[in-house]
Protein backbone atom coordinates (compact mmCIF):
# COMPACT_ATOMS: atom_id res chain seq x y z
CA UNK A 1 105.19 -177.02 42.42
CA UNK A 2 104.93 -180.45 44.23
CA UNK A 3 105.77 -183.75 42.38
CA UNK A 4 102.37 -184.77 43.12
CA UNK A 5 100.56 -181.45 41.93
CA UNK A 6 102.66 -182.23 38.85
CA UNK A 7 101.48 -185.38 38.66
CA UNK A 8 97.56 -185.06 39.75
CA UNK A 9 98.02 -182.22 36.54
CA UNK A 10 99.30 -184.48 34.03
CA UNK A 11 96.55 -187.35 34.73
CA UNK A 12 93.57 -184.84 34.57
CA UNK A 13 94.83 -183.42 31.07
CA UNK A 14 95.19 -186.83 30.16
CA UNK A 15 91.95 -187.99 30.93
CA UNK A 16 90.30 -184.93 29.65
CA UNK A 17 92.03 -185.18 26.49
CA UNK A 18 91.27 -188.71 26.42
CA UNK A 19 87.36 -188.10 26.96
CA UNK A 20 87.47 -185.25 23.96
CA UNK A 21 88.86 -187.91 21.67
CA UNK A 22 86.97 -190.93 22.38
CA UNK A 23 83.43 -189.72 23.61
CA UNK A 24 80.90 -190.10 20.70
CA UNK A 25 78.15 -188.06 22.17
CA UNK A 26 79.80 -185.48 24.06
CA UNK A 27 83.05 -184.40 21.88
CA UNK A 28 82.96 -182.75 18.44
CA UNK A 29 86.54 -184.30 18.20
CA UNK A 30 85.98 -187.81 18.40
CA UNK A 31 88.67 -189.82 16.36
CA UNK A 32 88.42 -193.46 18.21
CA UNK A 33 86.09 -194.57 21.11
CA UNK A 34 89.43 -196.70 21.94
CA UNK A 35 90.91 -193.54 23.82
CA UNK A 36 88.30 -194.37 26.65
CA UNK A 37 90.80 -197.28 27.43
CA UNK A 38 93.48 -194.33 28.16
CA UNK A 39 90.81 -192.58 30.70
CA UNK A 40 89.96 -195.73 32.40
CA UNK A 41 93.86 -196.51 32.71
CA UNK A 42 94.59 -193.65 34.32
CA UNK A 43 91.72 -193.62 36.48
CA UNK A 44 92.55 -196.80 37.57
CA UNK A 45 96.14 -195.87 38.19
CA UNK A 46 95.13 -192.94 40.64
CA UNK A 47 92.17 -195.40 42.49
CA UNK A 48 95.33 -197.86 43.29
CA UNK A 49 97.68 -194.72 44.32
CA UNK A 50 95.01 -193.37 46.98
CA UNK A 51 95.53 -197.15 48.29
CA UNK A 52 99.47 -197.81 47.69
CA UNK A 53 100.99 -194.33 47.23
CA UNK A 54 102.46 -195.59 44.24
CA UNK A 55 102.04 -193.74 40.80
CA UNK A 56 103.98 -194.68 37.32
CA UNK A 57 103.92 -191.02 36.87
CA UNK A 58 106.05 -190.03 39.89
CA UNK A 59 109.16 -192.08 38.79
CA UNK A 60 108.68 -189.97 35.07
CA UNK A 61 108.36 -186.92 36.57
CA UNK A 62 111.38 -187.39 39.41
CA UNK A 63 113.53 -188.37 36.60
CA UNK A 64 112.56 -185.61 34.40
CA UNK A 65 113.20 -182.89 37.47
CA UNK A 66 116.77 -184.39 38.11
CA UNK A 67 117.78 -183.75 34.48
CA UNK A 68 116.37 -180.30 35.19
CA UNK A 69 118.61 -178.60 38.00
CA UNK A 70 116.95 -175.60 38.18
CA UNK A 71 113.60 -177.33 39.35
CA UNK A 72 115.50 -179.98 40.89
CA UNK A 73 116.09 -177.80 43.73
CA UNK A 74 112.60 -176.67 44.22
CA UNK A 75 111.44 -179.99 44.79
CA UNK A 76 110.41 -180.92 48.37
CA UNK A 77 111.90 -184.16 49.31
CA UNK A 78 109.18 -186.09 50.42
């Protein structure tokens, strides 16, 4: 899998997470309406990558494949 399959992945779970626990109306799991802030972080993280190419998340997840040599390999290199 693609560093950036990875990534687009980890940003949708966290936003839909994020949505379950802060929407009010929508989510039987609400615990704070402050875990919007999350969603809109994110979101506004992957609005500035389609512009930049730069995600925070890349870096974590580059890192986290070089400690992992098995899946280290599998990565594409650009």
């Amino acid at each position: 899998m693609a560093v950036n399959n990875i990534v687009s992945a980890m940003a949708g779970v966290i936003i839909m997470v994020s949505l379950l626990l802060g929407a009010q109306e929508i989510s039987p799991f609400t615990y704070n309406s402050n875990w919007l802030w999350l969603t809109a972080f994110v979101s506004f993280n992957l609005f500035q990558s389609a512009f930049t190419g730069f995600f925070p998340a890349v870096i974590i997840v580059k890192n986290w494949a070089l400690n992992n040599h098995t899946y280290a390999q599998t990565l594409p290199t650009k």
